[in-house]
N, C-alpha and C. Protein backbone atom coordinates (compact mmCIF):
# COMPACT_ATOMS: atom_id res chain seq x y z
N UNK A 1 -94.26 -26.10 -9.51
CA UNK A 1 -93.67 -24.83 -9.16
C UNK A 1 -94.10 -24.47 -7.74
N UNK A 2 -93.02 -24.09 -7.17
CA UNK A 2 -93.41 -23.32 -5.63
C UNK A 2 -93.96 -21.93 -5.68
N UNK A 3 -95.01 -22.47 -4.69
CA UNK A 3 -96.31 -20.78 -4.85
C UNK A 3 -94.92 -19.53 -4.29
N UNK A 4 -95.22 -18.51 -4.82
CA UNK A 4 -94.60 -17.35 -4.21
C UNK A 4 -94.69 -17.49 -2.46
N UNK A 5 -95.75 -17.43 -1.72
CA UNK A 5 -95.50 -17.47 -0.36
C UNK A 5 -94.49 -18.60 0.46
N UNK A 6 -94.50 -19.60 -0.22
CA UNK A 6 -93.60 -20.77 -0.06
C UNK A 6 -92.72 -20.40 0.19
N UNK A 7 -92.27 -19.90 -1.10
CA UNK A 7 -90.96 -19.42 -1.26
C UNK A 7 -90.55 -18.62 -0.85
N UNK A 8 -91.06 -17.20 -0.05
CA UNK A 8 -90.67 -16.59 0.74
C UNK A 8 -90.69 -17.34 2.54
N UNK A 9 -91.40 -18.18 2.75
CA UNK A 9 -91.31 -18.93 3.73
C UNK A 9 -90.10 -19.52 4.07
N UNK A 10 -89.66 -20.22 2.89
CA UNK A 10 -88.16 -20.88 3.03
C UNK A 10 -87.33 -19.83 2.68
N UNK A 11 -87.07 -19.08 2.50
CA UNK A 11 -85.73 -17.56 2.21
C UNK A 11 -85.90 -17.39 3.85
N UNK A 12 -86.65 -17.05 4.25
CA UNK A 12 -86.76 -16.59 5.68
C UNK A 12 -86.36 -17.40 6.70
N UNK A 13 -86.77 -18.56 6.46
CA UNK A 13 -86.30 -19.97 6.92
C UNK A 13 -84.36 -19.96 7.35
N UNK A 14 -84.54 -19.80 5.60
CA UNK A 14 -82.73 -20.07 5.66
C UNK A 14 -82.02 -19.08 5.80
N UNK A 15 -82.58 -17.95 6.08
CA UNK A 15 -81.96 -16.74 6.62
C UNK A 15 -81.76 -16.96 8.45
N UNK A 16 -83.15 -17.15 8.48
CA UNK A 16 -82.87 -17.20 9.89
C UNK A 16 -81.72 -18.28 10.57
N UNK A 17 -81.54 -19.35 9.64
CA UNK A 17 -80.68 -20.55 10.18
C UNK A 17 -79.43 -19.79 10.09
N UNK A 18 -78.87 -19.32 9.21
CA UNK A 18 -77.65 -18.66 8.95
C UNK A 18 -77.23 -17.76 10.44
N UNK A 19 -78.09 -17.06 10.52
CA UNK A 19 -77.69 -16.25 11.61
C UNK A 19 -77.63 -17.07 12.79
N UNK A 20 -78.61 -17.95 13.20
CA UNK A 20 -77.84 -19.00 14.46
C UNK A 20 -76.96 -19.42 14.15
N UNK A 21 -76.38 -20.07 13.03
CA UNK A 21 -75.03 -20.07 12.90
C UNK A 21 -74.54 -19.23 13.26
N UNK A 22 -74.23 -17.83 12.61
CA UNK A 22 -73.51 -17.25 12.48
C UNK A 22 -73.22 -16.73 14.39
N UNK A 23 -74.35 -16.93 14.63
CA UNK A 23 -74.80 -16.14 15.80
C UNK A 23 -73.83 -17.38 17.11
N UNK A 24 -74.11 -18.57 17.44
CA UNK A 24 -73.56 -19.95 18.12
C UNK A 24 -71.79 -19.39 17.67
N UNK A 25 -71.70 -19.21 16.56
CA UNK A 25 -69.98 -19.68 16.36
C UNK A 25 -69.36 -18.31 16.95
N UNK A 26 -70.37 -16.78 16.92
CA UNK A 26 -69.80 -15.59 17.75
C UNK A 26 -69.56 -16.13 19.71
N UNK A 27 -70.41 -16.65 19.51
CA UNK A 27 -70.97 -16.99 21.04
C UNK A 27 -69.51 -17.89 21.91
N UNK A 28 -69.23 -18.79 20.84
CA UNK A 28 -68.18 -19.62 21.09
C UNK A 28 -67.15 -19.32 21.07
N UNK A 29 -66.57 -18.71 20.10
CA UNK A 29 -65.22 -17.83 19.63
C UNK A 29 -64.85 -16.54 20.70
N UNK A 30 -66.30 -16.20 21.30
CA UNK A 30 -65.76 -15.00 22.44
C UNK A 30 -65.89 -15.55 23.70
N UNK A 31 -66.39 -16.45 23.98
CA UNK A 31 -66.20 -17.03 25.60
C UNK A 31 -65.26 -16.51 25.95
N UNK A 32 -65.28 -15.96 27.56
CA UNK A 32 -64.04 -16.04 28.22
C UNK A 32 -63.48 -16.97 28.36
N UNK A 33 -61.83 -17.08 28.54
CA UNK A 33 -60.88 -18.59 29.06
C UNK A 33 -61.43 -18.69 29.77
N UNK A 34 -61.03 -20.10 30.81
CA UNK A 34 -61.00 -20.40 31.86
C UNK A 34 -60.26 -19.81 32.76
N UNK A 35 -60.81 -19.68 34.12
CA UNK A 35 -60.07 -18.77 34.93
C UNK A 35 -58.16 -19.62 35.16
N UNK A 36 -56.87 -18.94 35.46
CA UNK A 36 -55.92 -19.29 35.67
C UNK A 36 -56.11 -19.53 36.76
N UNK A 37 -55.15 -20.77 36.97
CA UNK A 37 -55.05 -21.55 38.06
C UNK A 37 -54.46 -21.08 39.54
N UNK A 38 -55.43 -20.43 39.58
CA UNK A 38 -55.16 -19.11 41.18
C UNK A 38 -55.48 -20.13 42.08
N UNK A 39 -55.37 -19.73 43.33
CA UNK A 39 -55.20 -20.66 44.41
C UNK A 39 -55.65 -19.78 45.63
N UNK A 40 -56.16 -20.67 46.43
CA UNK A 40 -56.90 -19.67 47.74
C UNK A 40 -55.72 -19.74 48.52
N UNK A 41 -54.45 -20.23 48.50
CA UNK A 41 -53.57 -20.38 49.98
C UNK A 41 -53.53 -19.03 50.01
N UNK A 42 -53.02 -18.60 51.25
CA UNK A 42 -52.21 -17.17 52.05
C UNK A 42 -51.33 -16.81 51.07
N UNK A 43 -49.94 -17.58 50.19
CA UNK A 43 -49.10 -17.35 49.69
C UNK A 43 -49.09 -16.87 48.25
N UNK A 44 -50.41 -16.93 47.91
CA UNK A 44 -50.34 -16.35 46.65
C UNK A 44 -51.88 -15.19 46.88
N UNK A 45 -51.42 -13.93 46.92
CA UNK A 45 -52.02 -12.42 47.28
C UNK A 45 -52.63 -11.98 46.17
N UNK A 46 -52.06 -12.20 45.03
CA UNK A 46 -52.45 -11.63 43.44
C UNK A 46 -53.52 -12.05 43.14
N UNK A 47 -53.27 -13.84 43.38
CA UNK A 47 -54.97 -14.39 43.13
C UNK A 47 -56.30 -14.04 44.15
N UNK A 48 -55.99 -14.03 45.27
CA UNK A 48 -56.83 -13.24 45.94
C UNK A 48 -57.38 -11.97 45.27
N UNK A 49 -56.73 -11.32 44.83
CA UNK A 49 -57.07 -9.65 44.59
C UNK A 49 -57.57 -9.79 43.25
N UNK A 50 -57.38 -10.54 42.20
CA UNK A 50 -58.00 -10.71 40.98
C UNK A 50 -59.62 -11.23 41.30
N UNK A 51 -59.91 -11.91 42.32
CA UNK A 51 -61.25 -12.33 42.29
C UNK A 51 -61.35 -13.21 41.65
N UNK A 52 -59.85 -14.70 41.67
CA UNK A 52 -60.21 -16.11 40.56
C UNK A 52 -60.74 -17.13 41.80
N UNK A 53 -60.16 -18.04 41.93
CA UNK A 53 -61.03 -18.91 42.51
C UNK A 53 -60.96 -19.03 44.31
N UNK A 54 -60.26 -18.17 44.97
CA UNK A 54 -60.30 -17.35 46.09
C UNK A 54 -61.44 -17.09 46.35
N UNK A 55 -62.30 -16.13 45.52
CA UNK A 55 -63.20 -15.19 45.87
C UNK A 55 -64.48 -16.05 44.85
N UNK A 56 -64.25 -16.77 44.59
CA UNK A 56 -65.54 -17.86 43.66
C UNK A 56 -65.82 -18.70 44.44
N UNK A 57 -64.91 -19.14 45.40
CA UNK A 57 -65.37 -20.32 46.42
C UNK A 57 -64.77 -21.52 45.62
N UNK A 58 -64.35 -21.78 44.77
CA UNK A 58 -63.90 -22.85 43.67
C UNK A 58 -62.34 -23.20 44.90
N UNK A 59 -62.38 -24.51 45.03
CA UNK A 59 -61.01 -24.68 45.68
C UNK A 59 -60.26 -26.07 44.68
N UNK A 60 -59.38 -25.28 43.53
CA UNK A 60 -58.62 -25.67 42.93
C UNK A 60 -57.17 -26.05 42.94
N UNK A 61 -56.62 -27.01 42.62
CA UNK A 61 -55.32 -27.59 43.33
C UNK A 61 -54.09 -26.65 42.59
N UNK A 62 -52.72 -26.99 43.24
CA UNK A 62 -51.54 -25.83 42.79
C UNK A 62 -51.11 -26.97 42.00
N UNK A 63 -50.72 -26.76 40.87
CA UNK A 63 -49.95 -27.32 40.29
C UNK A 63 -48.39 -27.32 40.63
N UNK A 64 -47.50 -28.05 40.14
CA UNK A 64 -46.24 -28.22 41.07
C UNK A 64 -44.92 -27.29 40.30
N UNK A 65 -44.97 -26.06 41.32
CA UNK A 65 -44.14 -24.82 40.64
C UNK A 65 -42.11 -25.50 41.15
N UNK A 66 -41.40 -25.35 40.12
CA UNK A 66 -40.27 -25.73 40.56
C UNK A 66 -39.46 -24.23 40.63
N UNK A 67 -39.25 -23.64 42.11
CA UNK A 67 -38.73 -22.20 41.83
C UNK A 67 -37.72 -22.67 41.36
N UNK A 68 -36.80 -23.70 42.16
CA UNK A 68 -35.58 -23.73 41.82
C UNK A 68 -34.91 -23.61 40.39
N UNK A 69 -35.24 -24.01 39.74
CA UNK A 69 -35.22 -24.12 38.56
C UNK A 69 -35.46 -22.45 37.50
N UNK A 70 -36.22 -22.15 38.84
CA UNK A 70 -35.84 -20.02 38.01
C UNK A 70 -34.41 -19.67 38.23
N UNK A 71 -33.85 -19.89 39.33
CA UNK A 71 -32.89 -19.64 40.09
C UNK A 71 -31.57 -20.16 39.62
N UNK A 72 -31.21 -21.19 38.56
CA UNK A 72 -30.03 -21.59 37.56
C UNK A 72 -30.03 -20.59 36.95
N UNK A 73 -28.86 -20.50 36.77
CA UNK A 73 -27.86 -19.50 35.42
C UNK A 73 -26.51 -20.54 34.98
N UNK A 74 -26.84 -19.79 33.84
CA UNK A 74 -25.67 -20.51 32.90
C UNK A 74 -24.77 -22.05 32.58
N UNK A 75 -26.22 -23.02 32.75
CA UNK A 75 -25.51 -24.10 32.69
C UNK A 75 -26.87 -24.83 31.98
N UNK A 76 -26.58 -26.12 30.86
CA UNK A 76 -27.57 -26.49 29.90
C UNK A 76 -27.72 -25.82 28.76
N UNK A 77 -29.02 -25.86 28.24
CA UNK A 77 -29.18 -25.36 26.77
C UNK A 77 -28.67 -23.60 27.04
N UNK A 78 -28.86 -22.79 27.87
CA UNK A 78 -29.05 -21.72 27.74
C UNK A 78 -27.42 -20.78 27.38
N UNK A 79 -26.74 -21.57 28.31
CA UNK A 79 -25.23 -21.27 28.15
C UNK A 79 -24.35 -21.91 26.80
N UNK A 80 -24.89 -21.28 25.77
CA UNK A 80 -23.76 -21.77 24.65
C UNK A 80 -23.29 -21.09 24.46
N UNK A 81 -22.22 -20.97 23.69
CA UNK A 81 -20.85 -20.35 23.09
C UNK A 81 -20.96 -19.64 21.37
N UNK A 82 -22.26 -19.36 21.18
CA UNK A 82 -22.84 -19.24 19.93
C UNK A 82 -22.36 -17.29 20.41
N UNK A 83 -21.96 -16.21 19.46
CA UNK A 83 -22.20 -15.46 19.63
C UNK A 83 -22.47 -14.76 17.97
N UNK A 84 -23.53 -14.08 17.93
CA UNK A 84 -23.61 -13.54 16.31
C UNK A 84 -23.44 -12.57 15.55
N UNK A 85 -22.38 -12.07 16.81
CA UNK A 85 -21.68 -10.50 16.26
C UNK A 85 -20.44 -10.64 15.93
N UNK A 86 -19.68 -12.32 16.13
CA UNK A 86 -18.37 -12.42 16.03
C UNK A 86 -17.95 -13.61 14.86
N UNK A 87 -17.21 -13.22 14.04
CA UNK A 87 -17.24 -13.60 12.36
C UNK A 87 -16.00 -15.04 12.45
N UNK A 88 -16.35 -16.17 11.76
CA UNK A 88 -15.34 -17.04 12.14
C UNK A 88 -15.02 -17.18 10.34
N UNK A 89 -13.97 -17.61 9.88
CA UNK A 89 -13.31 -18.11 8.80
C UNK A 89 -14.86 -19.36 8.46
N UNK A 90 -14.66 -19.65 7.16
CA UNK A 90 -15.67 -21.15 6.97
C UNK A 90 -14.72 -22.30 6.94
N UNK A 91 -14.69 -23.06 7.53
CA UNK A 91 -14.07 -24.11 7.94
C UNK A 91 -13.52 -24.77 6.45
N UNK A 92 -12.54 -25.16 6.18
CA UNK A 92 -11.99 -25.62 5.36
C UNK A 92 -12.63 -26.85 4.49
N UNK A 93 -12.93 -27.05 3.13
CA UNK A 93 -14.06 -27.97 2.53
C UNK A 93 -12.68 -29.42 2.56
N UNK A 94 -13.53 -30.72 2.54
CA UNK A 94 -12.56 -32.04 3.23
C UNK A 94 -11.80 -31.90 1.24
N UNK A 95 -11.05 -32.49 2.00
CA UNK A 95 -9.64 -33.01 0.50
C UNK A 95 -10.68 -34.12 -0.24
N UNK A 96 -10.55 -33.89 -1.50
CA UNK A 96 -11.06 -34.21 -3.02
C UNK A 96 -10.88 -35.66 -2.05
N UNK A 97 -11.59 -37.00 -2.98
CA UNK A 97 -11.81 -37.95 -2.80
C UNK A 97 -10.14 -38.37 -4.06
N UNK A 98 -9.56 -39.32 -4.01
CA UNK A 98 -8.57 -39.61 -5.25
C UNK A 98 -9.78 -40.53 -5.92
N UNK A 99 -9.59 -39.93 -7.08
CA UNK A 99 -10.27 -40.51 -8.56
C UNK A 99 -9.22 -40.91 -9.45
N UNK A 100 -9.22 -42.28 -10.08
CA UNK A 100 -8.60 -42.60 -11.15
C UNK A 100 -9.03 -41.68 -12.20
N UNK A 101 -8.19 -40.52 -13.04
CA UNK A 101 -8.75 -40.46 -14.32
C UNK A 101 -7.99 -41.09 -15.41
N UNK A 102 -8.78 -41.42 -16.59
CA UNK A 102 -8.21 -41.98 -17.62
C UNK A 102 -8.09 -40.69 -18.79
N UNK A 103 -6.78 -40.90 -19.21
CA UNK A 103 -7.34 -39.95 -20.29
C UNK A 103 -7.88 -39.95 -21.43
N UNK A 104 -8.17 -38.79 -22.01
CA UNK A 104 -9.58 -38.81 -23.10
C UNK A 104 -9.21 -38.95 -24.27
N UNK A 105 -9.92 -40.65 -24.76
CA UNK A 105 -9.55 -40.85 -26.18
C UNK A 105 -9.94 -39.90 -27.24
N UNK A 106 -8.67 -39.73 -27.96
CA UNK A 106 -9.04 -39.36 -29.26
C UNK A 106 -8.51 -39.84 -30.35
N UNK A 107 -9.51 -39.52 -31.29
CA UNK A 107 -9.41 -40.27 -32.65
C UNK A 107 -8.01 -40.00 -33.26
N UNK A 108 -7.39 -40.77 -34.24
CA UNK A 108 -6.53 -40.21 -34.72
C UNK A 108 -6.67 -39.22 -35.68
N UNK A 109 -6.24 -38.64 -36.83
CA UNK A 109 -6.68 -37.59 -37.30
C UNK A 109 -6.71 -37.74 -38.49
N UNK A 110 -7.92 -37.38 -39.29
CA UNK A 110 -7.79 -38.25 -40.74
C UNK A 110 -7.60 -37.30 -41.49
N UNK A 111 -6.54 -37.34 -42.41
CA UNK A 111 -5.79 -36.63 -43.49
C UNK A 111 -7.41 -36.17 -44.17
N UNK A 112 -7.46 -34.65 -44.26
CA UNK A 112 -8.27 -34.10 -44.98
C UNK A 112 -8.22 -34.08 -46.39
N UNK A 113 -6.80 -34.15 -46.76
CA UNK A 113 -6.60 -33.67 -48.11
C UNK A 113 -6.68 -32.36 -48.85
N UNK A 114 -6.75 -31.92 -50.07
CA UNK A 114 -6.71 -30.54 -50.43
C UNK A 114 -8.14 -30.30 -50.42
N UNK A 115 -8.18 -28.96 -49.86
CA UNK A 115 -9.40 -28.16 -50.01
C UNK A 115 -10.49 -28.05 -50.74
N UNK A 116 -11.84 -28.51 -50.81
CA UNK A 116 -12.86 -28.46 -51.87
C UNK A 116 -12.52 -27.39 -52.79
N UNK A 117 -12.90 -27.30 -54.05
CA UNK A 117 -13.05 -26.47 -54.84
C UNK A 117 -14.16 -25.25 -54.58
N UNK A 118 -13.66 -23.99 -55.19
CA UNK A 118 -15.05 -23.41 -54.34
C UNK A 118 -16.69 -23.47 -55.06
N UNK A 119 -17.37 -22.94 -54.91
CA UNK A 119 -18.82 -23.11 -55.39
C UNK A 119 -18.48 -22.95 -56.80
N UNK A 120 -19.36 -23.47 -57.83
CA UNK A 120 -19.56 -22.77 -59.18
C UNK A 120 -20.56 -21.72 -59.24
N UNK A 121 -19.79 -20.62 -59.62
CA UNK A 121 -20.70 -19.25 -59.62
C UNK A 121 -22.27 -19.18 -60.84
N UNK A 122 -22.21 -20.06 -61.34
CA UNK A 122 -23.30 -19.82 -62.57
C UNK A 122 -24.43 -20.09 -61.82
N UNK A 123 -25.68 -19.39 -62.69
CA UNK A 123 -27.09 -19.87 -62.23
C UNK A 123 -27.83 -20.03 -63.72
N UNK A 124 -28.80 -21.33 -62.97
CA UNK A 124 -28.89 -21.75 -63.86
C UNK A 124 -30.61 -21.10 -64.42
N UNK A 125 -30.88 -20.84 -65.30
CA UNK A 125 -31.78 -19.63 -65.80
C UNK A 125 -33.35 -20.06 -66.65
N UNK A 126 -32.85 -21.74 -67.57
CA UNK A 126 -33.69 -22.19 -68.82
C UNK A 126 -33.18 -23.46 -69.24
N UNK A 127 -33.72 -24.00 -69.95
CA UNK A 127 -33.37 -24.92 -70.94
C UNK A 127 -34.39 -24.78 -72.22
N UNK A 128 -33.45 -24.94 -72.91
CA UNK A 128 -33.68 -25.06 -74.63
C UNK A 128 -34.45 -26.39 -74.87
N UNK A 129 -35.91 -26.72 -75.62
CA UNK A 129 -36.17 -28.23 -75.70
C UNK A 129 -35.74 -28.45 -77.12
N UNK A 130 -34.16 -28.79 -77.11
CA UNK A 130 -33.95 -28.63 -78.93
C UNK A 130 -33.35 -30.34 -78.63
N UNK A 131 -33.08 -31.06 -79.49
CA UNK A 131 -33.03 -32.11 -79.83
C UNK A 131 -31.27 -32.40 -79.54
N UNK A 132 -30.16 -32.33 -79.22
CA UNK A 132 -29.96 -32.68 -78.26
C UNK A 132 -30.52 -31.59 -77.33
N UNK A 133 -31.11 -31.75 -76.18
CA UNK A 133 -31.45 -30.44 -74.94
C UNK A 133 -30.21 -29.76 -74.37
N UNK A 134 -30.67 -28.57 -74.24
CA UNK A 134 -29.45 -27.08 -74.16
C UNK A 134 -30.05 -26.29 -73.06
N UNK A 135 -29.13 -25.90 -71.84
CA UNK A 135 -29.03 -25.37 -70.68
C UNK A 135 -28.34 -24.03 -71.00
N UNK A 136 -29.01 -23.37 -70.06
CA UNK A 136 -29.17 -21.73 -70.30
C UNK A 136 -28.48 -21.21 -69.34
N UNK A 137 -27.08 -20.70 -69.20
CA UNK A 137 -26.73 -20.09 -68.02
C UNK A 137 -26.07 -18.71 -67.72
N UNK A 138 -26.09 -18.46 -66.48
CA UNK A 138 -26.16 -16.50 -66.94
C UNK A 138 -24.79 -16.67 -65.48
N UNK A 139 -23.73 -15.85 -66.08
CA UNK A 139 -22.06 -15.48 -64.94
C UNK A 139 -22.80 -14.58 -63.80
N UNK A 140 -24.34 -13.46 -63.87
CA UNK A 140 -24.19 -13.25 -62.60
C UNK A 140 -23.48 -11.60 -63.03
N UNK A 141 -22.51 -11.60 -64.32
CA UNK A 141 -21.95 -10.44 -64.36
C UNK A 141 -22.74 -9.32 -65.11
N UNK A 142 -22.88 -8.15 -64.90
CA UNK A 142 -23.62 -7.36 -65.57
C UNK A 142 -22.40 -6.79 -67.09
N UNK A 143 -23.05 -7.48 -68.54
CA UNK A 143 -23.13 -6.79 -69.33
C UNK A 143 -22.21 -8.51 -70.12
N UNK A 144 -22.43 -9.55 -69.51
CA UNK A 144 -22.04 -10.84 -70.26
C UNK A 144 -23.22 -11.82 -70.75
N UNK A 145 -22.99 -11.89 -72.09
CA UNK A 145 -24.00 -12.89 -72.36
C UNK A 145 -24.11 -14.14 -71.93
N UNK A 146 -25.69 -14.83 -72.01
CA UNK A 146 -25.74 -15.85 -71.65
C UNK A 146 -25.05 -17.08 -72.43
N UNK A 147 -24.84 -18.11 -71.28
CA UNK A 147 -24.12 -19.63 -71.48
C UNK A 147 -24.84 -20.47 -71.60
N UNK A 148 -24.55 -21.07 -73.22
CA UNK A 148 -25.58 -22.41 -73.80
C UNK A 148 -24.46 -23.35 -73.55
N UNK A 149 -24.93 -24.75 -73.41
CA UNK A 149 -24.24 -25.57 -73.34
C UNK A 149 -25.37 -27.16 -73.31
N UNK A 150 -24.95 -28.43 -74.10
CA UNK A 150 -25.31 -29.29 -73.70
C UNK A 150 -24.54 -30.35 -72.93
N UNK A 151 -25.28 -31.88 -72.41
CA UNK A 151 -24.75 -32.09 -71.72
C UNK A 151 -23.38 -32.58 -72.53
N UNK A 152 -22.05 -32.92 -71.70
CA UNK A 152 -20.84 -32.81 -72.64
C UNK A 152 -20.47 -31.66 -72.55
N UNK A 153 -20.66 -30.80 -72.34
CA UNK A 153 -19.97 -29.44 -73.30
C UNK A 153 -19.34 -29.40 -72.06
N UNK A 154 -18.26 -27.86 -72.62
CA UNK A 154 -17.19 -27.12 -71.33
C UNK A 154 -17.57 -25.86 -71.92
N UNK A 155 -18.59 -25.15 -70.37
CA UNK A 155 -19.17 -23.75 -70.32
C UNK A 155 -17.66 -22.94 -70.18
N UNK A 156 -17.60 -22.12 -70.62
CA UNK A 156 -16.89 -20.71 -69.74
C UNK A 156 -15.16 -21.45 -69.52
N UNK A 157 -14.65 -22.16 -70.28
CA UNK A 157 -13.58 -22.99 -70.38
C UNK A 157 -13.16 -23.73 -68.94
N UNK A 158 -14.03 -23.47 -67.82
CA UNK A 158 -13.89 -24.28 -66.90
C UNK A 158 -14.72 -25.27 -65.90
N UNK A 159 -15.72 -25.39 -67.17
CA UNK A 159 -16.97 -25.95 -66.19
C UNK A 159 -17.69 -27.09 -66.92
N UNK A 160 -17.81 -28.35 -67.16
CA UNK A 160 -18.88 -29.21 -67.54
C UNK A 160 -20.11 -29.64 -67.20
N UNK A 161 -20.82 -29.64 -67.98
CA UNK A 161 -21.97 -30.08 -67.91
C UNK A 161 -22.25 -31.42 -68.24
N UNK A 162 -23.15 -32.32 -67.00
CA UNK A 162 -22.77 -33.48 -66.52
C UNK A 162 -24.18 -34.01 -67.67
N UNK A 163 -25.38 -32.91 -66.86
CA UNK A 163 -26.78 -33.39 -67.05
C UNK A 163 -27.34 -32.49 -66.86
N UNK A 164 -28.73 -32.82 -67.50
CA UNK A 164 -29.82 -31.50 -67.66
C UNK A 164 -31.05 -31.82 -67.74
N UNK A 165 -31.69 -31.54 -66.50
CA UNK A 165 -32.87 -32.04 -66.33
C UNK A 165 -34.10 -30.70 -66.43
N UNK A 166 -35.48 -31.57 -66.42
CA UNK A 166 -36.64 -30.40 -66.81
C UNK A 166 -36.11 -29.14 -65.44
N UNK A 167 -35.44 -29.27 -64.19
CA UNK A 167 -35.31 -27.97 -63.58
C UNK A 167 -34.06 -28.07 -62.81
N UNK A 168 -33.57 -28.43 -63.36
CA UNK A 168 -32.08 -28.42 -62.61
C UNK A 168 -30.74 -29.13 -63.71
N UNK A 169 -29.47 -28.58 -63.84
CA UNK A 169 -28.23 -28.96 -63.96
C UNK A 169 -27.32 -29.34 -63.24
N UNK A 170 -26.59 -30.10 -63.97
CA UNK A 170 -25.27 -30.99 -63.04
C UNK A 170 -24.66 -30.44 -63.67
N UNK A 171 -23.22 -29.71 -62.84
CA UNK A 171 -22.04 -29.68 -63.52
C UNK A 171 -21.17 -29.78 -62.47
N UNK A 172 -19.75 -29.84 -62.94
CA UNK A 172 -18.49 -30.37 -61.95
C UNK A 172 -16.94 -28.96 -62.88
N UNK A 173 -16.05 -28.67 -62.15
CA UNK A 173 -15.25 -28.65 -62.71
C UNK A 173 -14.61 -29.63 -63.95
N UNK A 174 -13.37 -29.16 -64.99
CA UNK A 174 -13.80 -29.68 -65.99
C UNK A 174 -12.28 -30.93 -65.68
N UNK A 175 -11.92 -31.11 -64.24
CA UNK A 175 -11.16 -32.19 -63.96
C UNK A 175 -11.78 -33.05 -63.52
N UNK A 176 -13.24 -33.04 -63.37
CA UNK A 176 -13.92 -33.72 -62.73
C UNK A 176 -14.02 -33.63 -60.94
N UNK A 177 -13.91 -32.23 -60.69
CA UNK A 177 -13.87 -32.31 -59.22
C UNK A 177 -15.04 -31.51 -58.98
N UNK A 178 -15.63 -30.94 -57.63
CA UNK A 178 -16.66 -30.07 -57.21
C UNK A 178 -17.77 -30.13 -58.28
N UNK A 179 -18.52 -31.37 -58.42
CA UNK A 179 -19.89 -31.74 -58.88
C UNK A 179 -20.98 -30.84 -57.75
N UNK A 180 -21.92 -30.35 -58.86
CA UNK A 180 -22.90 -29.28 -57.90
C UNK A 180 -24.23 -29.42 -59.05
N UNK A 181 -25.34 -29.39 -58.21
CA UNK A 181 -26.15 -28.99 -58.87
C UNK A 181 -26.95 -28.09 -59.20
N UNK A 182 -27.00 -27.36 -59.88
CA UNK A 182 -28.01 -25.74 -60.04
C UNK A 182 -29.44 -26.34 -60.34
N UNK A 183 -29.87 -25.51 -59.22
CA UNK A 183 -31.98 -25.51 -59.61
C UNK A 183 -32.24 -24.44 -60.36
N UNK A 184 -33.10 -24.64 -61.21
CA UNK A 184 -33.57 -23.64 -62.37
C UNK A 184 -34.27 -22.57 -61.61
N UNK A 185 -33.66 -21.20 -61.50
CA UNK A 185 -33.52 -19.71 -60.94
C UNK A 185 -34.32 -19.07 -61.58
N UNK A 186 -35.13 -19.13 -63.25
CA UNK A 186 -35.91 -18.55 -63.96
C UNK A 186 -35.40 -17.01 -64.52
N UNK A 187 -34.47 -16.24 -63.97
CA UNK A 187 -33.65 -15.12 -64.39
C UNK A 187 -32.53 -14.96 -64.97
């Protein structure tokens, strides 16, 4: 373990480093620029009077000013025909490419035939464990008794019963069409 004085030795340490950091990167970040490239000739008065390298004794070269080149108007990049107060149509989108299309197969149409029969309304409620087994079924209507039937039979003069299992019945109309099966409903 580091003795307490240690350890205040190094906090102080790394405090103090921080701030030369902190202190070097102020130092750097605010330098003045370098002075602009003023010139001692006669012909330039401004740099004289600023006190750049005129009045420093520094004798720094002119870089190569092209007036001429202030002195063009309206010819090159500057002169275009762009104006953005004046509204043009959007140019017309190019003509479709020609595409072969083929047209879209379809199936021929397969004779449906007559209409399913609709649901069988019964639910199925119990079974009887009597020796042949007997299915318990209720119309759903308030104040009709319940429908026994085994398998073989014709419920309600339009309905057979195919099969009868521990929780569910088969029955079909009694032409043999719209086979359905009822799950045992318990009510």
């Amino acid at each position: 373990m580091i003795p307490k004085k240690h350890h205040q030795l190094m906090m102080l340490v790394g405090l103090l480093l921080v701030f030369v950091v902190i202190l070097a990167f102020e130092m750097r970040t605010t330098e003045p620029p370098p002075p602009a490239a003023a010139t001692a000739s006669p012909s330039n008065p401004v740099g004289r009077a600023r006190g750049s390298a005129a009045t420093s004794g520094a004798n720094t070269a002119v870089t190569d000013v092209r007036l001429d080149a202030l002195q063009r108007t309206g010819d090159g990049a500057l002169g275009t025909t762009r104006n953005p107060f004046r509204f043009r149509p959007k140019p017309a989108p190019p003509p479709p490419r020609a595409v072969e299309r083929t047209p879209p197969v379809t199936a021929p149409p397969v004779p449906t035939g007559p209409p399913p029969p609709p649901p069988i309304p019964l639910r199925f409620i119990g079974v009887l464990e009597l020796q042949p087994r007997v299915a318990v079924f209720s119309s759903g209507r308030a104040g009709d008794p319940p429908l026994y039937g085994k398998e073989g039979d014709i419920i309600d003069g339009r309905y057979r019963v195919l099969r009868i299992g521990p929780e569910s019945a088969d029955l079909s109309y009694t032409d043999g069409r719209g086979r359905q099966t009822l799950r045992l409903s318990g009510q």
